[in-house]
N, C-alpha and C. Protein backbone atom coordinates (compact mmCIF):
# COMPACT_ATOMS: atom_id res chain seq x y z
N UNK A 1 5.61 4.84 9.28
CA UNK A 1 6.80 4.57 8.52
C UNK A 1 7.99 5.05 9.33
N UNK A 2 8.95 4.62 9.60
CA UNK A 2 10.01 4.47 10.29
C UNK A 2 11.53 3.63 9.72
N UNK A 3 12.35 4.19 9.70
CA UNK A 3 13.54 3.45 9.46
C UNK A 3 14.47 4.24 9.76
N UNK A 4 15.93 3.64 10.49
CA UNK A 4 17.00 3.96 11.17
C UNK A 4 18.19 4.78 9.93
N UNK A 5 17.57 5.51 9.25
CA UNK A 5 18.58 6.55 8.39
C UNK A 5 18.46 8.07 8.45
N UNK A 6 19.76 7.87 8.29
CA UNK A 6 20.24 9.58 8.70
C UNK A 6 19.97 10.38 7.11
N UNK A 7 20.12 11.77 7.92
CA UNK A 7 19.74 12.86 6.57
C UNK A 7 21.03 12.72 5.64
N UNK A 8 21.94 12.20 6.19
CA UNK A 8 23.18 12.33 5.09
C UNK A 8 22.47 10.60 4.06
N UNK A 9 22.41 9.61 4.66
CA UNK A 9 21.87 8.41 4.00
C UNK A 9 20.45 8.76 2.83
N UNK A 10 19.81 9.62 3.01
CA UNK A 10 18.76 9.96 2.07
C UNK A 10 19.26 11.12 1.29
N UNK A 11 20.41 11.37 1.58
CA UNK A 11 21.04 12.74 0.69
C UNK A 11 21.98 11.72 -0.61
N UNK A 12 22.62 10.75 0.25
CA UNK A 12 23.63 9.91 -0.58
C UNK A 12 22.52 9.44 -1.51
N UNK A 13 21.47 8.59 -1.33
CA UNK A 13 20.74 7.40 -1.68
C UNK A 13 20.07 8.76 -2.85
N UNK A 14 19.56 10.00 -2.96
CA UNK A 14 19.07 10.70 -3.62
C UNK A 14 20.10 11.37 -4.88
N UNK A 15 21.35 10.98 -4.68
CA UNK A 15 22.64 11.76 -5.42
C UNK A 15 22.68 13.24 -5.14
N UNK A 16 22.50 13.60 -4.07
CA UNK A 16 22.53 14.77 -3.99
C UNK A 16 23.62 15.14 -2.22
N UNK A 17 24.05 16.47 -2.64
CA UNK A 17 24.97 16.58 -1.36
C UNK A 17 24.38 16.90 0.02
N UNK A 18 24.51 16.97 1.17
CA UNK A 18 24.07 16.82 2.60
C UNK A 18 23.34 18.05 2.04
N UNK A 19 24.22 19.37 2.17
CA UNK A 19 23.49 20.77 2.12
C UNK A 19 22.63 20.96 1.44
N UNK A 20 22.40 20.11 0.23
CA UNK A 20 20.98 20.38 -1.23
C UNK A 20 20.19 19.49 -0.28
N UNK A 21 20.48 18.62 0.60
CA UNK A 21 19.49 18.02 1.35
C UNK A 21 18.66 19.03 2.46
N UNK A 22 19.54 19.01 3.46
CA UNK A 22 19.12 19.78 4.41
C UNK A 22 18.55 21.17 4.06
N UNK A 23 18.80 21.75 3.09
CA UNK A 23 17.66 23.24 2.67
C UNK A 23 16.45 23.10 2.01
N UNK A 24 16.20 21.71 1.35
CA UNK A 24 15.20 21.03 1.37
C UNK A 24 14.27 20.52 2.60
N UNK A 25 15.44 19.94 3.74
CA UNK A 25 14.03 19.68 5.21
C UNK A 25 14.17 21.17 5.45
N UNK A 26 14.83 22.24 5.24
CA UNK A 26 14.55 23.25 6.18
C UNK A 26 13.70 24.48 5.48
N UNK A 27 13.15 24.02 4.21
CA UNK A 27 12.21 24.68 3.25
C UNK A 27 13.00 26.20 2.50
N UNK A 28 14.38 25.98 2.24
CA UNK A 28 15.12 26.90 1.97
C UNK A 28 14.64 26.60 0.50
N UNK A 29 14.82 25.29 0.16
CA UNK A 29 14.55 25.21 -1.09
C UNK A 29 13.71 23.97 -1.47
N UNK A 30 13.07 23.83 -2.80
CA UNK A 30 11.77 23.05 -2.98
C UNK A 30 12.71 21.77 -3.75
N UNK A 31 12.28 20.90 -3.22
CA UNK A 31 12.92 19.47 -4.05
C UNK A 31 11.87 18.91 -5.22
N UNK A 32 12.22 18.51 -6.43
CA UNK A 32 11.84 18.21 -7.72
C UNK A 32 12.80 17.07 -8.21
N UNK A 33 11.71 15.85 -7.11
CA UNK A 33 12.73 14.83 -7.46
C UNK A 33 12.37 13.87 -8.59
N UNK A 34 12.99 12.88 -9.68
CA UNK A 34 13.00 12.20 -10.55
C UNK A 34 12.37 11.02 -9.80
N UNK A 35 11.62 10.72 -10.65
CA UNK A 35 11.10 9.14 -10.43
C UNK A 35 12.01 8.53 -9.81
N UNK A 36 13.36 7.96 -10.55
CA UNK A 36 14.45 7.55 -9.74
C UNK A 36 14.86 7.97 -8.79
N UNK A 37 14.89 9.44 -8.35
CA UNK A 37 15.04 9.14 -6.85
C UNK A 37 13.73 9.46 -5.66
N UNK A 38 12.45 9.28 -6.41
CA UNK A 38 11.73 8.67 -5.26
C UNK A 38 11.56 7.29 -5.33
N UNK A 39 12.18 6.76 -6.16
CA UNK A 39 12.32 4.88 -5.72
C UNK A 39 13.54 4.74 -5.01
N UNK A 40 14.45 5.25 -5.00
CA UNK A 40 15.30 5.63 -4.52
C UNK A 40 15.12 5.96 -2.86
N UNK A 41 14.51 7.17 -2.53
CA UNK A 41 13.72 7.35 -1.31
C UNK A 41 13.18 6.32 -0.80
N UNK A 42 12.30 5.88 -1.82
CA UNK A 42 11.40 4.50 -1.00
C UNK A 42 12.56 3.23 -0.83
N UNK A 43 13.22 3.02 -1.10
CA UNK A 43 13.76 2.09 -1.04
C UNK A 43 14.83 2.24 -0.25
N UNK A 44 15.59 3.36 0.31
CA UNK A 44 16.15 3.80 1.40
C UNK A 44 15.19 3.96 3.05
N UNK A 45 14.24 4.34 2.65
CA UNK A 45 13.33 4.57 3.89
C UNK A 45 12.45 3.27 4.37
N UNK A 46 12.84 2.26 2.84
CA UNK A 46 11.61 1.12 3.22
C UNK A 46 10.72 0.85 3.74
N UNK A 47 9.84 1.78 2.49
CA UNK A 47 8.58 1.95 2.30
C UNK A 47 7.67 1.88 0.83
N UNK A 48 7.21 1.99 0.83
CA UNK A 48 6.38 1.64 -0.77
C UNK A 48 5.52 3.24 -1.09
N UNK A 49 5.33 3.31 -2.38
CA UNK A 49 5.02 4.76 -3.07
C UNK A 49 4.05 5.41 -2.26
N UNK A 50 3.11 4.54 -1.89
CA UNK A 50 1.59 5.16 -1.17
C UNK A 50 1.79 5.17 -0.07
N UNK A 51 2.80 5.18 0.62
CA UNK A 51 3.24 5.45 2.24
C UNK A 51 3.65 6.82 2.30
N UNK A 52 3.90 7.29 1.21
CA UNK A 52 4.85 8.68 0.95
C UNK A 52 3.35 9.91 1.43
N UNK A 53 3.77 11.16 1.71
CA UNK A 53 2.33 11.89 1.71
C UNK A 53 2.10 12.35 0.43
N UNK A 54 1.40 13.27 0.18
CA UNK A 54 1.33 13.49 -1.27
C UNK A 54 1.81 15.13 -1.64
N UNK A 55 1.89 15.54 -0.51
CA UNK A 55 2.89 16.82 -0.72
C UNK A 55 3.77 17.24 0.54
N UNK A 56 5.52 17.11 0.47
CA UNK A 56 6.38 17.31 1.47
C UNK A 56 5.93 18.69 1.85
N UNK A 57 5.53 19.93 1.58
CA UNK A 57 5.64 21.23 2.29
C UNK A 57 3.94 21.36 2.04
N UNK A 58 3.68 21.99 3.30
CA UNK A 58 2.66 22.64 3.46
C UNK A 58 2.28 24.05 2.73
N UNK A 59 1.32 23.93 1.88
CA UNK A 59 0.69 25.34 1.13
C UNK A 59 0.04 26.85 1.65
């Protein structure tokens, strides 16, 4: 899965601001996203639900 968007484009496309983004990739903080915005995700990253992994942070 691959597509040409930036962390600010999955921050916009999620309603959320750059910084609630980025402490999310940088595991500052845990994201608890709404259905809507993992269709949202998928549809910014263009990709479909089962392309996604099934957990962003490692346990």
């Amino acid at each position: 899965m691959q597509a040409d968007v930036t962390q600010e484009d999955v921050a916009k496309a999620l309603g959320v601001t750059d910084h609630t983004y980025r402490n999310w990739v940088k595991g500052r903080a845990r994201a608890q996203l709404t259905i809507r915005q993992v269709k949202a995700l998928c549809n910014v990253l263009r990709c479909e639900l089962r392309d996604l992994p099934d957990d962003f942070f490692e346990q």
